[in-house]
C-alpha atoms as a PDB file:
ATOM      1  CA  UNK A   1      20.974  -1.454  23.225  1.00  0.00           C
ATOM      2  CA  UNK A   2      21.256  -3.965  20.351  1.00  0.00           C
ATOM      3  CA  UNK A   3      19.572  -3.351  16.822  1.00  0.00           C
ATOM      4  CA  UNK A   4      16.518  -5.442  17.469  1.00  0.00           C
ATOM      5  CA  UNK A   5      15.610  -3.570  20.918  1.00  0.00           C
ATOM      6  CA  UNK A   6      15.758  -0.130  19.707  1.00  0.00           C
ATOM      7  CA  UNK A   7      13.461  -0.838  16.926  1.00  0.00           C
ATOM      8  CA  UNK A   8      10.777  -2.577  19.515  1.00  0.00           C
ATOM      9  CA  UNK A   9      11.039   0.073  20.819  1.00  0.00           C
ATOM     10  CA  UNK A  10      10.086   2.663  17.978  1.00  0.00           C
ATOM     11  CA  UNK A  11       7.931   0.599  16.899  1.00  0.00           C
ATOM     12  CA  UNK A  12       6.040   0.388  20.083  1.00  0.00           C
ATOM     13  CA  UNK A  13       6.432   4.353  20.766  1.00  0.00           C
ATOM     14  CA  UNK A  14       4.778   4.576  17.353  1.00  0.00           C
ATOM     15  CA  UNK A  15       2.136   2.280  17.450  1.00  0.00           C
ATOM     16  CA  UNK A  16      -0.505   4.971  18.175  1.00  0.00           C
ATOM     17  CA  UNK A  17      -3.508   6.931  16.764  1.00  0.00           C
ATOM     18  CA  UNK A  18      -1.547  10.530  17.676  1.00  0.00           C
ATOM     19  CA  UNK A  19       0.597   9.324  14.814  1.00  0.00           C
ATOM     20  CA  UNK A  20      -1.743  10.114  11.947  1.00  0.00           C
ATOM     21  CA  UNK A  21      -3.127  13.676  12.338  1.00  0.00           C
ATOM     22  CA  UNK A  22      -3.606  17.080  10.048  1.00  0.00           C
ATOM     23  CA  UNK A  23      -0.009  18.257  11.331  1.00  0.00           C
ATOM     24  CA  UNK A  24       1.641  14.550  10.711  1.00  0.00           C
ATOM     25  CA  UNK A  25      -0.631  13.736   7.366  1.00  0.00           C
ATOM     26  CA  UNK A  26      -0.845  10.217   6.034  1.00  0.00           C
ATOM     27  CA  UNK A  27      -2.954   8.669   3.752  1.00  0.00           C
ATOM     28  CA  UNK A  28      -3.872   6.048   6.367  1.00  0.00           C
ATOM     29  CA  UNK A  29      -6.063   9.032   7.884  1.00  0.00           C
ATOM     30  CA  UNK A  30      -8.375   8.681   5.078  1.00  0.00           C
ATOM     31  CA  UNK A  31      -8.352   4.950   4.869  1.00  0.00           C
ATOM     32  CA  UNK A  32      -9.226   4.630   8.716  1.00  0.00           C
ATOM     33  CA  UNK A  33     -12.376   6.874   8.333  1.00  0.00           C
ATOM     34  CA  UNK A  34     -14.024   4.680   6.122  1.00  0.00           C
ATOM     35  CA  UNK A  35     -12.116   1.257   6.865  1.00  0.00           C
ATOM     36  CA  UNK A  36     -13.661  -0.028   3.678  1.00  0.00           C
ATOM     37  CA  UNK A  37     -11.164  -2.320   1.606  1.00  0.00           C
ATOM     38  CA  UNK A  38     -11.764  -0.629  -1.719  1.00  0.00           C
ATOM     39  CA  UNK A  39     -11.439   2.839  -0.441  1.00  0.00           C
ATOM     40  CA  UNK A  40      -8.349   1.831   1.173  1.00  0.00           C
ATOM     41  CA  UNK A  41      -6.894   0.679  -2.001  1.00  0.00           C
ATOM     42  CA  UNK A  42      -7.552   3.962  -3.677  1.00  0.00           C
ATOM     43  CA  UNK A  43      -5.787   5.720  -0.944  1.00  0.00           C
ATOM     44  CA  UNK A  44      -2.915   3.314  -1.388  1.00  0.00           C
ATOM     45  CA  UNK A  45      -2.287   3.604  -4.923  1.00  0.00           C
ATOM     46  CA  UNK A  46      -2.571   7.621  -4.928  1.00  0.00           C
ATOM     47  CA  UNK A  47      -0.091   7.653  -1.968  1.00  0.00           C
ATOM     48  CA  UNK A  48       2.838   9.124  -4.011  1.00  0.00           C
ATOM     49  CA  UNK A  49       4.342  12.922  -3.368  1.00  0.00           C
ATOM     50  CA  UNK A  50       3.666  14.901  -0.685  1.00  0.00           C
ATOM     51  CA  UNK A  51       1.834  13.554   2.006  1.00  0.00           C
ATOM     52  CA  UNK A  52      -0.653  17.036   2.447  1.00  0.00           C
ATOM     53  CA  UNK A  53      -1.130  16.650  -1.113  1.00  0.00           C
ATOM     54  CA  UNK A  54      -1.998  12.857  -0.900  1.00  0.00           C
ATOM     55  CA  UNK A  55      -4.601  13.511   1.487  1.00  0.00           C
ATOM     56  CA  UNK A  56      -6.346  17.046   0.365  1.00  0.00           C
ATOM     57  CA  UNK A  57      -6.727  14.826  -2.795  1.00  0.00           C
ATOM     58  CA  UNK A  58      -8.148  11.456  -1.351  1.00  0.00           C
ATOM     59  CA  UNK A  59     -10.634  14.322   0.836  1.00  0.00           C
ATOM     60  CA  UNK A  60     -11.671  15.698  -2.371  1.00  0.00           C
ATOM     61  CA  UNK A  61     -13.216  12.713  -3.810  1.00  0.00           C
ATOM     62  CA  UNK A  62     -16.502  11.245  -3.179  1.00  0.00           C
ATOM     63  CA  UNK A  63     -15.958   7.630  -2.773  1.00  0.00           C
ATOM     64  CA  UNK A  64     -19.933   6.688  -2.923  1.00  0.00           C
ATOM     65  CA  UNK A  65     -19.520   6.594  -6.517  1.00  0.00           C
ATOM     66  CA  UNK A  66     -17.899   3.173  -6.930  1.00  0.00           C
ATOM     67  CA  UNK A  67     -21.967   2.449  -5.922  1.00  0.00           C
ATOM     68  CA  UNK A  68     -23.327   4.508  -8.623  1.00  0.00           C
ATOM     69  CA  UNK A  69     -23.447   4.187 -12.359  1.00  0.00           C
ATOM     70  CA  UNK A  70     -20.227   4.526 -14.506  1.00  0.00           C
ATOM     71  CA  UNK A  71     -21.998   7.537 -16.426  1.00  0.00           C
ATOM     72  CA  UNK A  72     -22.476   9.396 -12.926  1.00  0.00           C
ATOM     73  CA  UNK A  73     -18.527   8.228 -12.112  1.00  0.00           C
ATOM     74  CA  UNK A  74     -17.268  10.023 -15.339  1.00  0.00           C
ATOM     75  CA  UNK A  75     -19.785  13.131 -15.146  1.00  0.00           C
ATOM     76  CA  UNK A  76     -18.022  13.575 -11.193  1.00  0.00           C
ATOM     77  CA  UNK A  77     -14.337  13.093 -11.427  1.00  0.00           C
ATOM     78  CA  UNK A  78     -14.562  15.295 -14.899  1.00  0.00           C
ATOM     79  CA  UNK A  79     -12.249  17.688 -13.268  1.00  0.00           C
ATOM     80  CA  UNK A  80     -10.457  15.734 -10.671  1.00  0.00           C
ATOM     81  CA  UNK A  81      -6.302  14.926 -11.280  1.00  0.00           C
ATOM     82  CA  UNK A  82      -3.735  13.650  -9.365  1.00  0.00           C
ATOM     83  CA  UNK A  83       0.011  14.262 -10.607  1.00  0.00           C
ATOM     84  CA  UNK A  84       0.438  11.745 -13.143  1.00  0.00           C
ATOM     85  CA  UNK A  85      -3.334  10.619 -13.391  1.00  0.00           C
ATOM     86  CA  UNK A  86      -5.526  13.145 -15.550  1.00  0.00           C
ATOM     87  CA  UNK A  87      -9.413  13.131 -14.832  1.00  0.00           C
ATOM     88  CA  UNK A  88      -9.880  10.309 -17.587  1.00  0.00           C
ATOM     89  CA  UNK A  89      -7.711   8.497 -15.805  1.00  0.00           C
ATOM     90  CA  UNK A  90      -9.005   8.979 -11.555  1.00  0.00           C
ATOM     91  CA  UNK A  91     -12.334   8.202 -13.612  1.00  0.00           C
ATOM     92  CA  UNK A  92     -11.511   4.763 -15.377  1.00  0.00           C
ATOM     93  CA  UNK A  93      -9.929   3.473 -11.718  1.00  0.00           C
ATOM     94  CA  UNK A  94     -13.311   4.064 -10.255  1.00  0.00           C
ATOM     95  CA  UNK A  95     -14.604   2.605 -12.383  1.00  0.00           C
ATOM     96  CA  UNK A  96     -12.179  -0.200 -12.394  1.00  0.00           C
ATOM     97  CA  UNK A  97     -13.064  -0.484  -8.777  1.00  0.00           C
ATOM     98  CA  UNK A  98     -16.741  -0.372  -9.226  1.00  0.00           C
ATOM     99  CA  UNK A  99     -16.476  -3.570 -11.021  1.00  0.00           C
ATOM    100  CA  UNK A 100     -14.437  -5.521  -9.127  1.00  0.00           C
ATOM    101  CA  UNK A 101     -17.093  -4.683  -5.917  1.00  0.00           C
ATOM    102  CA  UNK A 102     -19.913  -6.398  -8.245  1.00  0.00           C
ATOM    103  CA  UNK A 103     -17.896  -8.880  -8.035  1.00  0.00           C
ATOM    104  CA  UNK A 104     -17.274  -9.713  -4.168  1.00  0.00           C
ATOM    105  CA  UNK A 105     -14.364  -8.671  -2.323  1.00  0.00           C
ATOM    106  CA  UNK A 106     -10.721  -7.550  -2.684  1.00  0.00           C
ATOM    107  CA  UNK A 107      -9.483 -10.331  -0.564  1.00  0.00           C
ATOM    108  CA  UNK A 108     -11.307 -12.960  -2.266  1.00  0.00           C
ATOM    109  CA  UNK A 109      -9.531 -12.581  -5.435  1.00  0.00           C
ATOM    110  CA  UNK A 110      -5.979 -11.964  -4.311  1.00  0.00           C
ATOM    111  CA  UNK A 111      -6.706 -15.141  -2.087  1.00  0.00           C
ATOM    112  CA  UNK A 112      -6.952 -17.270  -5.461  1.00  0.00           C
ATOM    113  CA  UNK A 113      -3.431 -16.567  -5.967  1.00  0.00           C
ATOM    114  CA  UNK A 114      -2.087 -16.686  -2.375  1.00  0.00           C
ATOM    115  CA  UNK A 115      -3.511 -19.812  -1.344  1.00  0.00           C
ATOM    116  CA  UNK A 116      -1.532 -22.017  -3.616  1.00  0.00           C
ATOM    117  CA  UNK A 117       1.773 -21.622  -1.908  1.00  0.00           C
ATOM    118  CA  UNK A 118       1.145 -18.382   0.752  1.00  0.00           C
ATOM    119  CA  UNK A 119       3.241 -16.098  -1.822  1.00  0.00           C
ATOM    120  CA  UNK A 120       1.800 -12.269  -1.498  1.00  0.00           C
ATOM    121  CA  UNK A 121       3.085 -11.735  -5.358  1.00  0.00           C
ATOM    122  CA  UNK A 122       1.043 -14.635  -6.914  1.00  0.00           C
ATOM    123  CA  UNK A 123      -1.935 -13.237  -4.682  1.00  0.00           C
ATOM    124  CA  UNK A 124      -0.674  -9.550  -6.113  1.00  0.00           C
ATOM    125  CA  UNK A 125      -0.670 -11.233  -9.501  1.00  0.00           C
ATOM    126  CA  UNK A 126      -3.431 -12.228  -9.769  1.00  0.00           C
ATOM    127  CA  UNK A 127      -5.340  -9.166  -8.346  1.00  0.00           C
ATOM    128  CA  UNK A 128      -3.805  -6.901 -10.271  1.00  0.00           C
ATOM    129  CA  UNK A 129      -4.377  -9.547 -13.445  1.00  0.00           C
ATOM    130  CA  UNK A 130      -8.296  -9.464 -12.531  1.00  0.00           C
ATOM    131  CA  UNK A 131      -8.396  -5.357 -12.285  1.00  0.00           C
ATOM    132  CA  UNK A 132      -6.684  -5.188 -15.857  1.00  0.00           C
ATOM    133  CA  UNK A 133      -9.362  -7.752 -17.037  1.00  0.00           C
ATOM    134  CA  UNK A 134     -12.083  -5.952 -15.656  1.00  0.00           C
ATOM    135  CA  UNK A 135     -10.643  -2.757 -17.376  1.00  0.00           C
ATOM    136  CA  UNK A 136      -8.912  -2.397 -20.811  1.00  0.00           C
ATOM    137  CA  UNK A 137      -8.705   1.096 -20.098  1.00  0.00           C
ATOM    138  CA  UNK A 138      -5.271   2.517 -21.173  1.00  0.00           C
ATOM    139  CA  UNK A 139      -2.876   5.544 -20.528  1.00  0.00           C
ATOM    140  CA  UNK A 140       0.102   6.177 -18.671  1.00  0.00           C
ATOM    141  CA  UNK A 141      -0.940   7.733 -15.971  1.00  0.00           C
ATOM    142  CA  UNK A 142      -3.783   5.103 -14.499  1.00  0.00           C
ATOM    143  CA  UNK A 143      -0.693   2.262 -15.611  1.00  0.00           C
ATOM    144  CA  UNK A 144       1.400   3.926 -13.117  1.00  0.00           C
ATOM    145  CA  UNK A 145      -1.584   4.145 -10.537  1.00  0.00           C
ATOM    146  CA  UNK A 146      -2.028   0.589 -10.867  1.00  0.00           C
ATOM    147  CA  UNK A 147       0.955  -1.169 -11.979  1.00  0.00           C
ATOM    148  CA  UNK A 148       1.305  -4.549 -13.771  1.00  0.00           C
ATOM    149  CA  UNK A 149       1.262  -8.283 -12.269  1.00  0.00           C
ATOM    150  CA  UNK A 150       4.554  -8.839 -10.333  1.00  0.00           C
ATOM    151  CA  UNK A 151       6.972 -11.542 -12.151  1.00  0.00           C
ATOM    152  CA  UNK A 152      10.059 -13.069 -11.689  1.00  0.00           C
ATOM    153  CA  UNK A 153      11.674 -10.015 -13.184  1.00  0.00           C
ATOM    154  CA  UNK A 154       9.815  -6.996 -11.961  1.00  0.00           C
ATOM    155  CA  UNK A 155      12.243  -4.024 -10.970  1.00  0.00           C
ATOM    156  CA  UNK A 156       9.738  -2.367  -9.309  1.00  0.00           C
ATOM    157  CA  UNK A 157       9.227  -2.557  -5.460  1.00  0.00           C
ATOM    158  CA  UNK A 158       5.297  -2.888  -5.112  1.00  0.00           C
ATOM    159  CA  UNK A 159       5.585  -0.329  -1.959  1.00  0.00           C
ATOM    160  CA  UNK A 160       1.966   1.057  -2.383  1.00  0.00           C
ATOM    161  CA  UNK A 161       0.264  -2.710  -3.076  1.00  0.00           C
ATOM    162  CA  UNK A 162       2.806  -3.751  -0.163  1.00  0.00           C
ATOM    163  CA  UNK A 163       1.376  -0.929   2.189  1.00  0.00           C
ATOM    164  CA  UNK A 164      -2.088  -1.811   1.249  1.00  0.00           C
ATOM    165  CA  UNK A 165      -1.557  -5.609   2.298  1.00  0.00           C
ATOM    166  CA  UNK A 166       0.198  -4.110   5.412  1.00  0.00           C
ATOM    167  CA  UNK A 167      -3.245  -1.924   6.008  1.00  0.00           C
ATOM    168  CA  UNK A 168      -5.575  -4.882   5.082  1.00  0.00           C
ATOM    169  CA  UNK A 169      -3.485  -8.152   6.910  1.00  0.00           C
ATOM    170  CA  UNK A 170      -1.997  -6.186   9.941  1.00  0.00           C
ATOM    171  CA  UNK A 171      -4.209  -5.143  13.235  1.00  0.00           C
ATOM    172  CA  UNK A 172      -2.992  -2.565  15.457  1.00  0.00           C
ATOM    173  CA  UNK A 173      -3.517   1.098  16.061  1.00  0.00           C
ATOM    174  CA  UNK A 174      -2.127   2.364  12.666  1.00  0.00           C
ATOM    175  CA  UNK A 175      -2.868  -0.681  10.446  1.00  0.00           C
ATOM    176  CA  UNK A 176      -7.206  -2.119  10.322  1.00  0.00           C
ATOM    177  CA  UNK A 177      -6.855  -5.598   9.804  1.00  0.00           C
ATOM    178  CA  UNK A 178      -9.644  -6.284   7.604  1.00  0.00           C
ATOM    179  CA  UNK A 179      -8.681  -9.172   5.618  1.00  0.00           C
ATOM    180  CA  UNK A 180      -8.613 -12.582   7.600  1.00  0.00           C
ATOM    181  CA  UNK A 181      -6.935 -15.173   5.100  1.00  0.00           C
ATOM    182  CA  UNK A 182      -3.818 -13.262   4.428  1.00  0.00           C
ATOM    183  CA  UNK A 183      -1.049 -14.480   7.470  1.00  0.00           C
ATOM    184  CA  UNK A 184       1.208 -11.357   8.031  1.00  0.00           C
ATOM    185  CA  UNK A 185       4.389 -13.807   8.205  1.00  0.00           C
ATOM    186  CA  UNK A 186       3.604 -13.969   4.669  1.00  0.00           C
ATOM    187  CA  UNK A 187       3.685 -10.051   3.906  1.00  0.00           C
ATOM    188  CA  UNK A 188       6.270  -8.113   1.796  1.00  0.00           C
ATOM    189  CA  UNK A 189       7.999  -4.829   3.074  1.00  0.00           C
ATOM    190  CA  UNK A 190       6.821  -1.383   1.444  1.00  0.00           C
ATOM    191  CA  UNK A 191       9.988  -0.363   0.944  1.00  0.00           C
ATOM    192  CA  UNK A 192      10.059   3.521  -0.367  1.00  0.00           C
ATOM    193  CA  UNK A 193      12.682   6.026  -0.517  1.00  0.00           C
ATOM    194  CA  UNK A 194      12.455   6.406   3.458  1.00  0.00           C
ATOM    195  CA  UNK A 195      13.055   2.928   4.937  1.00  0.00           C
ATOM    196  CA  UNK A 196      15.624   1.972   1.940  1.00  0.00           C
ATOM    197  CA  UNK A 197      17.550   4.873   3.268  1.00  0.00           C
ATOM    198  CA  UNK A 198      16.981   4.047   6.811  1.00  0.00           C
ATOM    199  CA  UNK A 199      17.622   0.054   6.386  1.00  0.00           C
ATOM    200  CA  UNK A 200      21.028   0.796   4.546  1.00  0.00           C
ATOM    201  CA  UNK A 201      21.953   3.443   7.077  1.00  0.00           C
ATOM    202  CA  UNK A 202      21.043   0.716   9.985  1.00  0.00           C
ATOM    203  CA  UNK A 203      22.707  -2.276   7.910  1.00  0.00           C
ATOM    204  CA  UNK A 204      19.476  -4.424   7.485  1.00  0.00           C
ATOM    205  CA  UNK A 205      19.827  -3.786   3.806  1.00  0.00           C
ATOM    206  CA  UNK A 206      22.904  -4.952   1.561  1.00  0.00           C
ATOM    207  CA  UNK A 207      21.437  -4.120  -1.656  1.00  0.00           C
ATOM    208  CA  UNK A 208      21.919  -0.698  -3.183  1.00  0.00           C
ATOM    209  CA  UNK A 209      19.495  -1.279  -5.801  1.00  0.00           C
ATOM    210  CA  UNK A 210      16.098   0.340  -5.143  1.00  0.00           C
ATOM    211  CA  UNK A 211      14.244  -3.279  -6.531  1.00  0.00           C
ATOM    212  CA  UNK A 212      12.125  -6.165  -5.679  1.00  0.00           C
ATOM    213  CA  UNK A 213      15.192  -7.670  -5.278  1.00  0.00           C
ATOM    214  CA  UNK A 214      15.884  -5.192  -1.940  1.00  0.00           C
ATOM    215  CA  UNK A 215      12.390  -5.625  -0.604  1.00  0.00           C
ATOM    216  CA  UNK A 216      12.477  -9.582  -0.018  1.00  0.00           C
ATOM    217  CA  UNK A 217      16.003  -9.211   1.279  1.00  0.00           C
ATOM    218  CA  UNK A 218      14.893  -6.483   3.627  1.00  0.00           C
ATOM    219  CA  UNK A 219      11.708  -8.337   4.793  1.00  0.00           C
ATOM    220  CA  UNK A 220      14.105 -11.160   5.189  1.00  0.00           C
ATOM    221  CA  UNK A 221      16.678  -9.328   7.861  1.00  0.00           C
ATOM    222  CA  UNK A 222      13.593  -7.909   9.647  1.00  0.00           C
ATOM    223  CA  UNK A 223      11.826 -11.865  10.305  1.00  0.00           C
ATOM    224  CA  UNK A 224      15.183 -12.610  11.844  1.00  0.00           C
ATOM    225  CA  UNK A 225      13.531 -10.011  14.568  1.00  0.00           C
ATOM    226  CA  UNK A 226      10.304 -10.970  14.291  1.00  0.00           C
ATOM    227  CA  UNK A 227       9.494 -14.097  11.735  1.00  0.00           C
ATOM    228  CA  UNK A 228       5.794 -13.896  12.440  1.00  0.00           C
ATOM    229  CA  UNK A 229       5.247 -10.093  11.692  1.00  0.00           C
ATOM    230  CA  UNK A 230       8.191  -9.065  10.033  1.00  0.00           C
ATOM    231  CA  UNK A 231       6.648  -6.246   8.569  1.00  0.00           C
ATOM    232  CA  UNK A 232       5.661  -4.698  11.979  1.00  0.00           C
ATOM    233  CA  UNK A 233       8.783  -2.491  11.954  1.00  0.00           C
ATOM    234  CA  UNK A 234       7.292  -0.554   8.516  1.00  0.00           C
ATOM    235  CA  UNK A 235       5.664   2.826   9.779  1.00  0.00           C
ATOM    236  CA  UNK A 236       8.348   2.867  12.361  1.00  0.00           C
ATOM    237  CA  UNK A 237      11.367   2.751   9.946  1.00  0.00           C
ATOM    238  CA  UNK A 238       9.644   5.278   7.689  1.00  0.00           C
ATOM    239  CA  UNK A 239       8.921   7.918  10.521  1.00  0.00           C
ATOM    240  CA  UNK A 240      12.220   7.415  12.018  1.00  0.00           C
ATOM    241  CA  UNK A 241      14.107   8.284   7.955  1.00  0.00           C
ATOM    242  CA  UNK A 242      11.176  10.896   7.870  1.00  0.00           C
ATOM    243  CA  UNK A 243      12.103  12.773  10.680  1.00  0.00           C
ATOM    244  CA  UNK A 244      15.614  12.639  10.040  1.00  0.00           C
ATOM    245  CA  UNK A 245      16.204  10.457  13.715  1.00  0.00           C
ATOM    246  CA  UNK A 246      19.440   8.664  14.790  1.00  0.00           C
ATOM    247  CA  UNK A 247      18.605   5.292  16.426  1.00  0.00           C
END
C-alpha cells in the first residue's frame, strides 16, 4: 500500500468523536463543548505541554467572563496561571478577547487580510495585528500566548493559530467548521514536534529545520494527496507520532 493510501486510511480510522475523550485528552474536547470561536481560540493558544494539563486548565476557567466587565475579568483569573502565562497575564488575554467580541467576529477580521490574495498569514497578520491593537498589554508570557504578525521572516511555525484555522475552516467529526469564508485549500499545516517527526520519518518533509519554512513545504507534499484539503491528514499524523505507530 502506497504512501497516500495508508494515510486515507488513518485519517479515516481517526476521523471520530471516540478520539477525544478523558483517557485520550485534547484540547479540542473543550473547544467542542462550547463551539464558540473565541473560546476556541483560547483553547488553541494554551494548547502547549501536556495534554491533561492543557485541559484541567481550559476546565478551570470560566469563559462567561469575556461578557462581563474587565474589573470582574481581573478580580476572577487573580489566581489562575498557565506555565509561562502568570495570572496578569490569562487576565489581559481575556480581556484582549473581550474586546475584540465588541467588535464582531474572529473571522471577520482575519478575512480583511485573507481576502486580498487567499493567503492564511496575511489573514493571521492581520488578526493577530488587530488583538495587539486592541491590547498594549505587555509581558513575556501573554507574547508567547499570542505571538506576533507572521512576516516574510518568521522562524516560528504558527502550529497553535494553524490548529485553530484547522478547528474553525475544517468540518468533520474532530474539527467544527464554524467559519465559512476561509477555503481549507488555503490552510497551513500545524506542524508540532509530533507530525515534524512523523513527516521526516515518512519522507513528506525534506527540511530539518523546525520553521515556517517546513510547514509550507509540508502542506505542500500533503496537497499533492489531497490539493483541496491538504490539511486533512493533521490529527492523523499527530496521533500516529503520538502513539509511537509504524505506517
Amino acid at each position: 500500500m502506497d504512501l497516500k493510501k495508508r494515510l486515507d486510511k488513518e485519517v479515516s480510522l481517526r476521523n471520530d468523536i471516540s478520539e477525544l475523550s478523558e483517557d485520550r485528552p485534547d484540547p479540542m474536547l473543550v473547544a467542542r463543548e462550547f463551539r464558540d470561536e473565541y473560546i476556541s481560540l483560547a483553547c488553541a493558544l494554551f494548547a502547549y505541554g501536556n495534554a491533561k494539563q492543557i485541559v484541567k486548565f481550559l476546565r478551570s476557567l470560566d469563559f462567561s467572563l469575556l461578557d462581563q466587565e474587565e474589573s470582574v475579568i481581573r478580580d476572577a483569573l487573580k489566581n489562575h496561571y498557565y506555565r509561562f502565562q502568570n495570572s496578569t497575564d490569562v487576565a489581559e488575554f481575556f480581556i484582549t478577547l473581550k474586546r475584540a467580541k465588541e467588535l464582531g467576529s474572529l473571522e471577520s477580521i482575519f478575512l480583511t487580510g485573507y481576502s486580498e490574495e487567499n493567503l492564511v498569514l496575511d489573514g493571521l497578520a492581520t488578526l493577530i495585528g488587530k488583538l495587539r491593537e486592541l491590547n498594549d498589554y505587555n509581558s513575556q508570557g501573554y507574547n508567547f500566548l499570542l505571538g506576533s504578525p507572521p512576516t516574510a521572516k518568521s522562524s516560528s511555525t504558527y502550529k497553535r493559530w494553524n490548529m485553530y484555522l484547522r478547528w474553525m475552516v475544517r468540518s468533520d467529526s474532530i474539527d467544527l467548521g464554524l467559519w465559512s469564508g476561509v477555503e481549507s485549500s488555503d490552510l497551513l499545516m500545524p506542524l508540532d514536534t509530533h507530525t515534524f517527526k512523523m513527516s521526516l520519518k515518512l519522507g513528506l518533509l525534506k527540511r530539518k529545520t523546525y520553521d515556517l519554512k517546513a510547514v509550507i513545504e509540508l502542506t505542500n507534499a500533503l496537497k499533492s494527496f489531497d490539493k483541496d484539503d491538504p490539511i486533512k491528514y493533521d490529527f492523523a499524523l499527530y496521533r500516529i507520532g503520538q502513539e509511537g505507530l509504524e505506517l
